[in-house]
C-alpha atoms as a PDB file:
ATOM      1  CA  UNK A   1      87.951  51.299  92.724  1.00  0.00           C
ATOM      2  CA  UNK A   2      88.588  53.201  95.912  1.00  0.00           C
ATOM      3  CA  UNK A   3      91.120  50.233  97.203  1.00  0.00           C
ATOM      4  CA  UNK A   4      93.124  51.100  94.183  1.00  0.00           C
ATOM      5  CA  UNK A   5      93.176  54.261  94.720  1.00  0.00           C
ATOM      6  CA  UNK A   6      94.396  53.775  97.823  1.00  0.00           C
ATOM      7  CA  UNK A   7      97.109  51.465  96.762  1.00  0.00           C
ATOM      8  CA  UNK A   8      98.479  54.388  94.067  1.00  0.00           C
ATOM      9  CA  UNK A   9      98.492  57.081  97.445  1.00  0.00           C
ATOM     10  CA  UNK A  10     101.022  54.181  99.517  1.00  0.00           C
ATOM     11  CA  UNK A  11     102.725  53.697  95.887  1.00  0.00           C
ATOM     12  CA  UNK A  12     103.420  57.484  95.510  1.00  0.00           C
ATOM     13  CA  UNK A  13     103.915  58.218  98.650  1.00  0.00           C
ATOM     14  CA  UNK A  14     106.934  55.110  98.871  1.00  0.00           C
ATOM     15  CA  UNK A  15     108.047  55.832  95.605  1.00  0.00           C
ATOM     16  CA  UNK A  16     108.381  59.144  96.952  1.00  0.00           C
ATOM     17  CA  UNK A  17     110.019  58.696 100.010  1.00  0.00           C
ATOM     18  CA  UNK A  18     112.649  56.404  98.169  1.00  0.00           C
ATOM     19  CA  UNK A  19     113.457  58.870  95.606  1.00  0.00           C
ATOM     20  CA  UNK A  20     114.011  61.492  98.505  1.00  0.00           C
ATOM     21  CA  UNK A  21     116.248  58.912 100.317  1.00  0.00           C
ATOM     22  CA  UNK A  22     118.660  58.255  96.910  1.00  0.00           C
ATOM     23  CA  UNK A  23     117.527  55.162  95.900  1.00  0.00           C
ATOM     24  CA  UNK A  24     114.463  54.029  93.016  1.00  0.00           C
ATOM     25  CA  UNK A  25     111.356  55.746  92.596  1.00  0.00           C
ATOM     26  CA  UNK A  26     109.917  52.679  90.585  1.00  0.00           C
ATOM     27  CA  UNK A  27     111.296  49.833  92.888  1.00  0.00           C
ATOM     28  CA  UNK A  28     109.617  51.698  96.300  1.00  0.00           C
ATOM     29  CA  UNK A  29     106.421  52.709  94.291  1.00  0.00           C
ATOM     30  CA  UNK A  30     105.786  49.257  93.452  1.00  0.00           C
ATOM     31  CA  UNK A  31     107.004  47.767  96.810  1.00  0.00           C
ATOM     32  CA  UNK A  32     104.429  50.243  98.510  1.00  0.00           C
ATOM     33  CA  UNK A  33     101.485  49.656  95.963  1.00  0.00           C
ATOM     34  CA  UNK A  34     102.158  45.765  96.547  1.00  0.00           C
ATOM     35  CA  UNK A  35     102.697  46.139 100.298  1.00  0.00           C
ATOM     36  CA  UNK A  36     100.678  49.366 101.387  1.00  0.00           C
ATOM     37  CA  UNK A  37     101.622  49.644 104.746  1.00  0.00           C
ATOM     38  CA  UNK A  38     104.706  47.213 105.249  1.00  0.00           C
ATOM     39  CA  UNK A  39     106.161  49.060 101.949  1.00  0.00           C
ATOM     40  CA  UNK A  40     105.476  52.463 102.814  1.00  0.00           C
ATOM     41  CA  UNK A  41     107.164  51.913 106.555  1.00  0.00           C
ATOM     42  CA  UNK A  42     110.440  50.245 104.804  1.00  0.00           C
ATOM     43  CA  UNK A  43     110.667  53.252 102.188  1.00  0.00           C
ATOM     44  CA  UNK A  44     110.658  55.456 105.769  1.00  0.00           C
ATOM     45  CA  UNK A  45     112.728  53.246 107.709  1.00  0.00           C
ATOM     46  CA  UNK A  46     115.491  52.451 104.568  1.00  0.00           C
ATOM     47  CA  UNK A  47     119.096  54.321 105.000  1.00  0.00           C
ATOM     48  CA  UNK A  48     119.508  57.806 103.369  1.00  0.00           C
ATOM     49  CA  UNK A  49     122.497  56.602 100.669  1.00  0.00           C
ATOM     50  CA  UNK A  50     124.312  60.303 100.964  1.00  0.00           C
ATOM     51  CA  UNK A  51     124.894  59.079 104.520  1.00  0.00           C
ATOM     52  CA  UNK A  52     126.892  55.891 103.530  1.00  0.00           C
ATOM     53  CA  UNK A  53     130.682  55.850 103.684  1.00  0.00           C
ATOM     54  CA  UNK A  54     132.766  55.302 100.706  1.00  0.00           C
ATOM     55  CA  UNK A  55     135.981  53.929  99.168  1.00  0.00           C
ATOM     56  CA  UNK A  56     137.632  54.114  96.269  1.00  0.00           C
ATOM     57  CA  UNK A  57     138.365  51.119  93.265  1.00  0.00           C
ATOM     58  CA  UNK A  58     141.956  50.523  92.986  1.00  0.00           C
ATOM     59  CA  UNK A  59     141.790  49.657  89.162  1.00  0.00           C
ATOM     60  CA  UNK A  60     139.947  52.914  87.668  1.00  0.00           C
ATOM     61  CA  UNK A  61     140.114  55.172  90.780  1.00  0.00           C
ATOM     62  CA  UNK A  62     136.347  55.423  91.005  1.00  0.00           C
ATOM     63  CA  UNK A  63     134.726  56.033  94.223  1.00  0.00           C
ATOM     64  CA  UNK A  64     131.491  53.872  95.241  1.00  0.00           C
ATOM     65  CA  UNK A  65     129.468  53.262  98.040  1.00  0.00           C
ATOM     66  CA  UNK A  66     131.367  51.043 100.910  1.00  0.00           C
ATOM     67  CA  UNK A  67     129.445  48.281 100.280  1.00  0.00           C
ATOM     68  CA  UNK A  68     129.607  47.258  96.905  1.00  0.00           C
ATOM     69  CA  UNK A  69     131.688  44.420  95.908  1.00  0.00           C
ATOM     70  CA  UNK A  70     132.092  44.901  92.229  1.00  0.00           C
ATOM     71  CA  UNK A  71     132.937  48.447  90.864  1.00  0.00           C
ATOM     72  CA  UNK A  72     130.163  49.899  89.062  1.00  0.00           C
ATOM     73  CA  UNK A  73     132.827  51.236  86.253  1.00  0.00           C
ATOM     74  CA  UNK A  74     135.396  48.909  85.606  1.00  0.00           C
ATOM     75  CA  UNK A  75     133.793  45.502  86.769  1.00  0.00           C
ATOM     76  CA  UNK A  76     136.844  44.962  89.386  1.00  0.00           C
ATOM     77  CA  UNK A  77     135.938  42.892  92.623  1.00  0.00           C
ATOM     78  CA  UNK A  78     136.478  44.703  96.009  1.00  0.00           C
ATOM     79  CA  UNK A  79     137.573  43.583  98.836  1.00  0.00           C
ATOM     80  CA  UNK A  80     136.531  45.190 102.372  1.00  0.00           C
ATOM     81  CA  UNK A  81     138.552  48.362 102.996  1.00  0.00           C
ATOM     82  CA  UNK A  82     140.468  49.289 105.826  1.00  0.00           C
ATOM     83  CA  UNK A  83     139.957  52.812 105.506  1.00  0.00           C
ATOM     84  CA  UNK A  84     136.513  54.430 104.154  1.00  0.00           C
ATOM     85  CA  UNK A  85     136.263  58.067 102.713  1.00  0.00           C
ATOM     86  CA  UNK A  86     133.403  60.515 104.237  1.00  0.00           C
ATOM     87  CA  UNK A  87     130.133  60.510 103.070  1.00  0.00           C
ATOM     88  CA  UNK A  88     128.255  62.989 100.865  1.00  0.00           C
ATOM     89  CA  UNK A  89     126.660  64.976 103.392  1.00  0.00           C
ATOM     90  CA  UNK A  90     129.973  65.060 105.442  1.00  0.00           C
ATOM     91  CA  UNK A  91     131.986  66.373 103.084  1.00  0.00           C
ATOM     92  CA  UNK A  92     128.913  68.650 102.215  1.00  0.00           C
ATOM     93  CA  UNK A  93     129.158  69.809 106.259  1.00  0.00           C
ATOM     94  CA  UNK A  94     132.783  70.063 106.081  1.00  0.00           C
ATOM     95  CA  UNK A  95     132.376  72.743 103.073  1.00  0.00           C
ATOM     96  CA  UNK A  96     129.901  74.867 104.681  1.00  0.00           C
ATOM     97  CA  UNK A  97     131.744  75.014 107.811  1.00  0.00           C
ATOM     98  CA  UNK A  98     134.848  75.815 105.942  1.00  0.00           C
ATOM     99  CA  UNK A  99     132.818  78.658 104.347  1.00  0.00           C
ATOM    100  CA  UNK A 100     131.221  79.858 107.275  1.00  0.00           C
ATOM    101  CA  UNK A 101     134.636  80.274 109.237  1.00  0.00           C
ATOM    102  CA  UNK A 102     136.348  81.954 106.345  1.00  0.00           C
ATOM    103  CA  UNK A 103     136.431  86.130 107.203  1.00  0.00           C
ATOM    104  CA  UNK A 104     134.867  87.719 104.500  1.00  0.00           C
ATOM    105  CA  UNK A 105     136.092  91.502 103.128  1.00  0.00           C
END
C-alpha cells in the first residue's frame, strides 16, 4: 500500500512537471508512476515547448512548432525551413520590453 502511494507522489509530481513544461499531464503522470525515478527526472529534464522555434504552413498559413512534419490543421507535409519565427516566450520578452521602454504620460 505505501509503494503505491509512493508511485501516485512520482506520478503527480511528473504529471505535474509536464503540464508546467507544455506538454501532457496524463502521458508524464503515467511515465512517472511506471518509472518513479527515471520518469520523474525526464519530466524535469524534457524541453519547455514555449521555448521552441516556429514556422509557418504554406497551405493554411498556420504556425506550428519547428519540428513537426505534418501541419496539425490542414494535413500538409513540411519540409525543413530555412527561416524559423521566435518562440513564445521571445515574442512574450520582446512585448514587455517594448512596453517597458514606451514613456508613459
Amino acid at each position: 500500500m505505501a509503494f503505491l502511494v509512493i508511485l501516485l507522489c512520482f506520478g503527480l509530481a511528473g504529471g505535474i512537471v509536464g503540464r508546467v513544461k507544455g506538454s501532457s499531464f496524463f502521458i508524464w503522470f503515467l511515465v512517472s508512476f511506471c518509472l518513479p525515478f527515471f520518469g520523474l527526472a525526464a519530466a524535469l529534464l524534457y524541453r519547455f515547448e514555449s521555448n521552441e522555434l516556429r514556422r509557418q504552413c504554406p497551405g493554411c498559413g498556420k504556425v506550428v512548432k519547428i519540428y513537426d512534419a505534418l501541419c496539425t490543421s490542414c494535413g500538409t507535409e513540411l519540409e525543413f525551413p530555412d527561416t524559423a519565427i521566435a518562440s513564445e516566450n521571445q515574442v512574450a520578452i520582446a512585448r514587455e520590453r517594448r512596453a517597458a521602454a514606451t514613456p508613459r504620460a
